[in-house]
Protein backbone atom coordinates (compact mmCIF):
# COMPACT_ATOMS: atom_id res chain seq x y z
CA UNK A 1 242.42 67.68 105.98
CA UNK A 2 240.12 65.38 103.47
CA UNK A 3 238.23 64.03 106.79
CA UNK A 4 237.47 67.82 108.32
CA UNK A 5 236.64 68.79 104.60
CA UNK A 6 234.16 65.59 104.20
CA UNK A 7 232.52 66.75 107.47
CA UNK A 8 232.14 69.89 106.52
CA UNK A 9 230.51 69.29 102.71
CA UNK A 10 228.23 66.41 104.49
CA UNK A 11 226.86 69.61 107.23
CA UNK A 12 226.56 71.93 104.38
CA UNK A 13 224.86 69.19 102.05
CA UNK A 14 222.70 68.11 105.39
CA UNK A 15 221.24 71.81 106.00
CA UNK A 16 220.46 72.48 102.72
CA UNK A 17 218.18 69.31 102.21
CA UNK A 18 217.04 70.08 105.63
CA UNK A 19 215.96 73.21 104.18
CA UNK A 20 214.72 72.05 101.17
CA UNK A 21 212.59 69.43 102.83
CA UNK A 22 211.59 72.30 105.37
CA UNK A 23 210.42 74.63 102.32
CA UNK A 24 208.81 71.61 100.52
CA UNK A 25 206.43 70.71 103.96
CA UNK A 26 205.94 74.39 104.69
CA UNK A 27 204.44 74.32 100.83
CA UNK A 28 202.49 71.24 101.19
CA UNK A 29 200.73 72.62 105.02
CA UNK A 30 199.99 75.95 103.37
CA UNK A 31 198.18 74.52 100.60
CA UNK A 32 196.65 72.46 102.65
CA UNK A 33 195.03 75.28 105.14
CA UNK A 34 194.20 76.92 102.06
CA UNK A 35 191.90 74.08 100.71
CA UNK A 36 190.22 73.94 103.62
CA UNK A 37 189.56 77.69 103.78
CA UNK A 38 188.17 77.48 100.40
CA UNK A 39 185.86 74.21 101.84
CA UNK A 40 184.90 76.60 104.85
CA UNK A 41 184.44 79.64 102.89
CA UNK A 42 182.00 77.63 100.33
CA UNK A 43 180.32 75.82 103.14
CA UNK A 44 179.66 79.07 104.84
CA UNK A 45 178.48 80.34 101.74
CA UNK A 46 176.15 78.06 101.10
CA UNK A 47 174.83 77.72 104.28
CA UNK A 48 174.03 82.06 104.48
CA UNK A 49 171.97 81.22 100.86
CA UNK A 50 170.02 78.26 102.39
CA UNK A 51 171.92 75.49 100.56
CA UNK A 52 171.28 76.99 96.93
CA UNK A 53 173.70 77.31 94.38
CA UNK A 54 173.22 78.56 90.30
CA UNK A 55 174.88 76.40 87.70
CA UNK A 56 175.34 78.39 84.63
CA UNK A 57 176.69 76.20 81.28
CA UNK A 58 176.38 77.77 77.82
CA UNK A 59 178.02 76.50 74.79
CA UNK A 60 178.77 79.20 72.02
CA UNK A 61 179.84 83.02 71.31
CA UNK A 62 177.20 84.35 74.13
CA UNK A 63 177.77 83.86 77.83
CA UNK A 64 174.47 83.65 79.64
CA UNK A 65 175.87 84.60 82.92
CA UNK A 66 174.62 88.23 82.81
CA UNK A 67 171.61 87.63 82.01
CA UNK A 68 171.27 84.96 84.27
CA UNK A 69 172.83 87.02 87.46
CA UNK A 70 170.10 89.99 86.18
CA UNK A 71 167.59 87.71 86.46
CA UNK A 72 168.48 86.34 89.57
CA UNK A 73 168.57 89.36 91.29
CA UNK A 74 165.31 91.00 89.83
CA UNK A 75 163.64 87.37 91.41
CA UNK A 76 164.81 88.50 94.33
CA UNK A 77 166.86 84.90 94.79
CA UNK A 78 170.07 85.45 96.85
CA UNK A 79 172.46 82.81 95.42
CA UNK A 80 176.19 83.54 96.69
CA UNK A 81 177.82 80.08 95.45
CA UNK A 82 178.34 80.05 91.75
CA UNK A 83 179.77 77.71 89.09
CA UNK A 84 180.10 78.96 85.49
CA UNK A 85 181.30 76.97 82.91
CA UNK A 86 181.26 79.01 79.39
CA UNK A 87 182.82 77.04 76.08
CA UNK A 88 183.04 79.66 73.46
CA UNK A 89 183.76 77.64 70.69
CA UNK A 90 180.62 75.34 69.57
CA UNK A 91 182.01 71.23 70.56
CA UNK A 92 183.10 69.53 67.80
CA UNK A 93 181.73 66.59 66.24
CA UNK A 94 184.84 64.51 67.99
CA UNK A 95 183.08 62.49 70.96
CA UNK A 96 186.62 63.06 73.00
CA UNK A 97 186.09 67.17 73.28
CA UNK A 98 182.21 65.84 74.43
CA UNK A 99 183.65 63.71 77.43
CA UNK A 100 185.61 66.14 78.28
CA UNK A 101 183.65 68.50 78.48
CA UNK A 102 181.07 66.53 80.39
CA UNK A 103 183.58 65.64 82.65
CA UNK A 104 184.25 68.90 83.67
CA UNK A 105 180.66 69.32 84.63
CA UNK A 106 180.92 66.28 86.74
CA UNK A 107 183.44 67.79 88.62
CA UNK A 108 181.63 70.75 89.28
CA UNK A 109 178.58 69.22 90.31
CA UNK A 110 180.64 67.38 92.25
CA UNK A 111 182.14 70.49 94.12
CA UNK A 112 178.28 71.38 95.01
CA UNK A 113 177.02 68.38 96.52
CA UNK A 114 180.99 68.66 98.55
CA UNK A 115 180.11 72.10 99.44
CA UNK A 116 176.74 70.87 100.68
CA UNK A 117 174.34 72.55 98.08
CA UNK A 118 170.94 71.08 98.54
CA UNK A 119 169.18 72.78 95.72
CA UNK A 120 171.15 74.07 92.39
CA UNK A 121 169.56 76.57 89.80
CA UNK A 122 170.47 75.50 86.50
CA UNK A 123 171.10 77.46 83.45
CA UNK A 124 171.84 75.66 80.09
CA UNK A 125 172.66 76.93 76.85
CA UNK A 126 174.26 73.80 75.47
CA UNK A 127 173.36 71.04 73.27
CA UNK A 128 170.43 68.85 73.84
CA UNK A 129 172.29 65.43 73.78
CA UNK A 130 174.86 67.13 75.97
CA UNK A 131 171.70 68.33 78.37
CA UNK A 132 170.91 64.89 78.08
CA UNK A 133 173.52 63.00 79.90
CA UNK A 134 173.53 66.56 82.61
CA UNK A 135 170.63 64.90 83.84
CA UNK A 136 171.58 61.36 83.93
CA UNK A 137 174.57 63.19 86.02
CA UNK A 138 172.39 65.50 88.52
CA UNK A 139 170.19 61.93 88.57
CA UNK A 140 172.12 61.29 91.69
CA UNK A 141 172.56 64.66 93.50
CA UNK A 142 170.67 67.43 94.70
CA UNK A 143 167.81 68.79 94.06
CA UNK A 144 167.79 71.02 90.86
CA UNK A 145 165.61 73.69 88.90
CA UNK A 146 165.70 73.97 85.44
CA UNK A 147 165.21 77.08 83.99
CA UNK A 148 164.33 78.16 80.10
CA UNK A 149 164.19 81.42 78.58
CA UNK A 150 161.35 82.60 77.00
CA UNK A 151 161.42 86.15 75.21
CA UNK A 152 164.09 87.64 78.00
CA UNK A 153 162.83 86.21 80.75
CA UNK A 154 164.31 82.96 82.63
CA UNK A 155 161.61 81.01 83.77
CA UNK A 156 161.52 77.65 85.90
CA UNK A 157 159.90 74.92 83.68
CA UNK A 158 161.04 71.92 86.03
CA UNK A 159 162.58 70.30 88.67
CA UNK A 160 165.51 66.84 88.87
CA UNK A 161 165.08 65.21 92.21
CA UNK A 162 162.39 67.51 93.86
CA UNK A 163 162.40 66.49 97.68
CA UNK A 164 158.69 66.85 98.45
CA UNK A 165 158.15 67.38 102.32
CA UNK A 166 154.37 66.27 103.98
CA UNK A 167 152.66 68.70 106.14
């Protein structure tokens, strides 16, 4: 009786971390496929806009996406592939919050030059040491535009890494 129970317990105990295991790959592949949807869907993205991308950062109680997506649009630039990173709160005066801060906007820059963004429209309203090390960072990566605004209008006032082509 103890032997048939044993055998029975160990098939029980077997299909259930076969099932578990089974659940736990099934989790891992469809993440997986996922990801690279997302890659495929930015990719695709990026290449319909010709490689551009905007790259909106604005410390503080006002969110210059609007404005900057109004503008965009009455330029008559198509940009489909978008990374917004708004702080509400002004950064302390703690160098830690800083870093971290700048390290999320490695990462995204990061996820353009993955995504295969050649040229990235960029948007600050943040501080100027902060602006700073953003160009030490886009130093290395694609080509980008820097835009200021002057009495409600965005204008381009200069470029980081401006491929110039001879013909």
């Amino acid at each position: 009786m103890n032997l048939w129970l044993f055998e029975v317990t160990r098939s029980i105990l077997g299909a259930v971390v076969a099932f578990v295991a089974g659940l736990l790959i099934n989790r891992w592949w469809q993440r997986r496929q996922r990801r690279k949807m997302q890659e495929l869907i930015r990719e695709l993205q990026v290449d319909r806009q010709g490689g551009q991308a905007a790259l909106v950062l604005s410390i503080g109680e006002h969110a210059i996406e609007t404005a900057v997506r109004m503008h965009l649009r009455q330029a008559g630039i198509e940009i489909g592939l978008w990374e917004v990173l708004h702080r509400p709160e002004l950064l302390p005066q703690d160098s830690d919050a800083w870093m971290a801060y700048l390290e999320e906007i490695k990462k995204r820059v990061r996820e353009l030059k993955t995504a295969g963004v050649t040229q990235i429209h960029l948007f600050l309203s943040i501080p100027i040491g902060a602006a700073v090390i953003l160009g030490a960072i886009l130093d290395n990566g694609p080509e980008a535009v820097i835009y200021q605004y002057f009495n409600g209008v965005y204008k381009p006032v200069g470029h980081i890494n401006a491929i110039v082509t001879k013909g």
